[in-house]
C-alpha atoms as a PDB file:
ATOM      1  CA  UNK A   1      11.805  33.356 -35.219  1.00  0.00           C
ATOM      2  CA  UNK A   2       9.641  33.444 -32.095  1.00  0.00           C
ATOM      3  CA  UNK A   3       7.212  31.052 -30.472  1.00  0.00           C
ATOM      4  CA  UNK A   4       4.274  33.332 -32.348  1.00  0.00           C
ATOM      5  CA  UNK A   5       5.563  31.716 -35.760  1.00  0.00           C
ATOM      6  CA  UNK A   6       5.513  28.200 -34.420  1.00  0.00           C
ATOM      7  CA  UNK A   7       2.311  26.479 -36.521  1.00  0.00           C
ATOM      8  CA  UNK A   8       1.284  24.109 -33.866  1.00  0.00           C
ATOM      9  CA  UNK A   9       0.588  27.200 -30.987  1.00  0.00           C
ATOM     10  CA  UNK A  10      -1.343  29.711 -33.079  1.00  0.00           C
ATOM     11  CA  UNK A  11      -4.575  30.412 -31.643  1.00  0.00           C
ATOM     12  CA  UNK A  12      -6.271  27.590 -34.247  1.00  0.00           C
ATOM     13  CA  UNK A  13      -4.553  25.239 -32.989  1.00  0.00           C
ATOM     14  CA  UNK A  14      -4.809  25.648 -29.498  1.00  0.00           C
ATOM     15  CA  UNK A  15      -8.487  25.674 -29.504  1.00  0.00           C
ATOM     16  CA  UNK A  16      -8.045  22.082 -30.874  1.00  0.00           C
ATOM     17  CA  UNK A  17      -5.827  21.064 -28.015  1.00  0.00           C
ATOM     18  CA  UNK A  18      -8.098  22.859 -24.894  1.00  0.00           C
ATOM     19  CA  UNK A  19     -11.250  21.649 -26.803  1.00  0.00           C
ATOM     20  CA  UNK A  20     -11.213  18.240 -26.743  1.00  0.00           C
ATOM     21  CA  UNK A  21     -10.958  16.064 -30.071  1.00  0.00           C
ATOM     22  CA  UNK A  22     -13.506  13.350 -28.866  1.00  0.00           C
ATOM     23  CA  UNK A  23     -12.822   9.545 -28.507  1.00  0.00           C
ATOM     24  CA  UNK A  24     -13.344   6.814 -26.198  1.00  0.00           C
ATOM     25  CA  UNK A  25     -12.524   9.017 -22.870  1.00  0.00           C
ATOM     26  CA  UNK A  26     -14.278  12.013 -23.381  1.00  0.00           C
ATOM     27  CA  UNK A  27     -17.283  12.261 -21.560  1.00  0.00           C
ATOM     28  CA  UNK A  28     -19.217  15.193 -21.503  1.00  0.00           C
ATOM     29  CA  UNK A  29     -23.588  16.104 -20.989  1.00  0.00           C
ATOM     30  CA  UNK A  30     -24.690  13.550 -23.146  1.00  0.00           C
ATOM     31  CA  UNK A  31     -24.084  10.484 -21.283  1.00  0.00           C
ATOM     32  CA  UNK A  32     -25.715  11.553 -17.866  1.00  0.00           C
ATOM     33  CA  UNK A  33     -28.490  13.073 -20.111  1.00  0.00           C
ATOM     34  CA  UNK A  34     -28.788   9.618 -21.794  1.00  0.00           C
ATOM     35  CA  UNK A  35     -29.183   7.441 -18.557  1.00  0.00           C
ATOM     36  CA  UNK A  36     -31.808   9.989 -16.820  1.00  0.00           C
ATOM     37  CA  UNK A  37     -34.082   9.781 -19.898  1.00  0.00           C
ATOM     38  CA  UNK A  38     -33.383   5.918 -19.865  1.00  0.00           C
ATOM     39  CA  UNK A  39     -34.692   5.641 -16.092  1.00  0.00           C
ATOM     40  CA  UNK A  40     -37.542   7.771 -17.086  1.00  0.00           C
ATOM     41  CA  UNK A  41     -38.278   6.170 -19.663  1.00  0.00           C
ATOM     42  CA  UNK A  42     -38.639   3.260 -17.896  1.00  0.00           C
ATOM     43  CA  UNK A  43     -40.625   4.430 -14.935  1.00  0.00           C
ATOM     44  CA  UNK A  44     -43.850   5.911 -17.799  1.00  0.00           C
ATOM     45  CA  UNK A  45     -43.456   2.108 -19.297  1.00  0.00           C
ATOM     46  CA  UNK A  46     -43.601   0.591 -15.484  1.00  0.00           C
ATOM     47  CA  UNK A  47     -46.533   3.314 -14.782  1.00  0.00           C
ATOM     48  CA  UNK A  48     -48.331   3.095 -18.595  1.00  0.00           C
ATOM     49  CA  UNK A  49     -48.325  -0.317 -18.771  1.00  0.00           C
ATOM     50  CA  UNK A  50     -46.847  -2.726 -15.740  1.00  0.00           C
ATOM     51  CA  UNK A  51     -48.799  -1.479 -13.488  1.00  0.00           C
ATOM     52  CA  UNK A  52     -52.105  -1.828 -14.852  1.00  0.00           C
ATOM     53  CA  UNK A  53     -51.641  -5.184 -16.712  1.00  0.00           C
ATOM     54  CA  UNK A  54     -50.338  -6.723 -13.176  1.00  0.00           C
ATOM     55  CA  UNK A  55     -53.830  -5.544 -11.937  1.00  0.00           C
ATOM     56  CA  UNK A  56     -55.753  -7.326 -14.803  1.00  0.00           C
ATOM     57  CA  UNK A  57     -53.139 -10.335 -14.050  1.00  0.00           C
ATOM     58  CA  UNK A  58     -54.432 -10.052 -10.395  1.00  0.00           C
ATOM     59  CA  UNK A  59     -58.071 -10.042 -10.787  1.00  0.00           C
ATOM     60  CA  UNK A  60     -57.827 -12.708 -13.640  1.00  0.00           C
ATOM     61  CA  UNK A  61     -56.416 -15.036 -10.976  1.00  0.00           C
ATOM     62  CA  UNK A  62     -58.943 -14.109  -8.391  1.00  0.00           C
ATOM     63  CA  UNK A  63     -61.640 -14.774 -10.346  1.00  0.00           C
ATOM     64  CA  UNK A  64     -60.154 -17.964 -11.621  1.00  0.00           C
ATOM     65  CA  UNK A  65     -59.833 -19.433  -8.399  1.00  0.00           C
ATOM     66  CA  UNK A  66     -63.395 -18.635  -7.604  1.00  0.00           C
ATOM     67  CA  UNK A  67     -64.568 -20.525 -10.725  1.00  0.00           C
ATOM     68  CA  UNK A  68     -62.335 -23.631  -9.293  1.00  0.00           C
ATOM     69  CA  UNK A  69     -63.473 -23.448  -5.645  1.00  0.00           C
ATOM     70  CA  UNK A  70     -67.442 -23.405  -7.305  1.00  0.00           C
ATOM     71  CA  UNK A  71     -66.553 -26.170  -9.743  1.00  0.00           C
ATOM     72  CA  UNK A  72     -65.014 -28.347  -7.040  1.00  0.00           C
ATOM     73  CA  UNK A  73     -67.944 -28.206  -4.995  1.00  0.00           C
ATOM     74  CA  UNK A  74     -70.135 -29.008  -7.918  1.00  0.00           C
ATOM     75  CA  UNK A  75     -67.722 -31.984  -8.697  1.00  0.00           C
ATOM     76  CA  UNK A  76     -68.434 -33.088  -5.130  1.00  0.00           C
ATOM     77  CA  UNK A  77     -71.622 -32.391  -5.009  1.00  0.00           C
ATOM     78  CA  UNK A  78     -72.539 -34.163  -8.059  1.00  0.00           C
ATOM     79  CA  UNK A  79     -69.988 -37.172  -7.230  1.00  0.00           C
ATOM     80  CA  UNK A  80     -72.096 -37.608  -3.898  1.00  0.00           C
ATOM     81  CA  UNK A  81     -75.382 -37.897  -5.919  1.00  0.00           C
ATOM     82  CA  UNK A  82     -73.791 -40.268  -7.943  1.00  0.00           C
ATOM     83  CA  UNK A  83     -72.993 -42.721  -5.162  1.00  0.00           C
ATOM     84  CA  UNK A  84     -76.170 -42.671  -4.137  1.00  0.00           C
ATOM     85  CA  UNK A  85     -77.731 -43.581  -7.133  1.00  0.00           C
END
């Protein structure tokens, strides 16, 4: 009886061992693979859609404070006419 006859080192088996059977510590492409298409993903949302919403955001504001400055001299303007009366 040699060590050929022994069921657990027969060439089946020890592609089981050397292979890996999986589990919680066995990392291998997918997770790296997984993160870079997670950071890219990101970056087309930040570029597809942050970016140009924070520029409508931007003008929206400008314009708004326009439309206060003209109304507030309108107020005042109106206010003063008021007084005089």
């Amino acid at each position: 009886m040699g060590l050929n006859n022994i069921s657990f080192l027969n060439n089946n088996n020890m592609n089981i061992l050397f292979m890996g059977i999986g589990g919680l510590l066995n990392f291998n492409a997918t997770l790296p693979t997984m993160a870079i298409q997670f950071i890219l993903f990101v970056i087309l949302l930040i570029l597809i859609f942050y970016i140009p919403v924070a520029k409508i955001l931007k003008k929206r504001k400008k314009y708004l404070k326009h439309k206060h400055i003209r109304l507030n001299a309108w107020v005042h303007f109106l206010s003063s006419k008021i007084d005089v009366l």
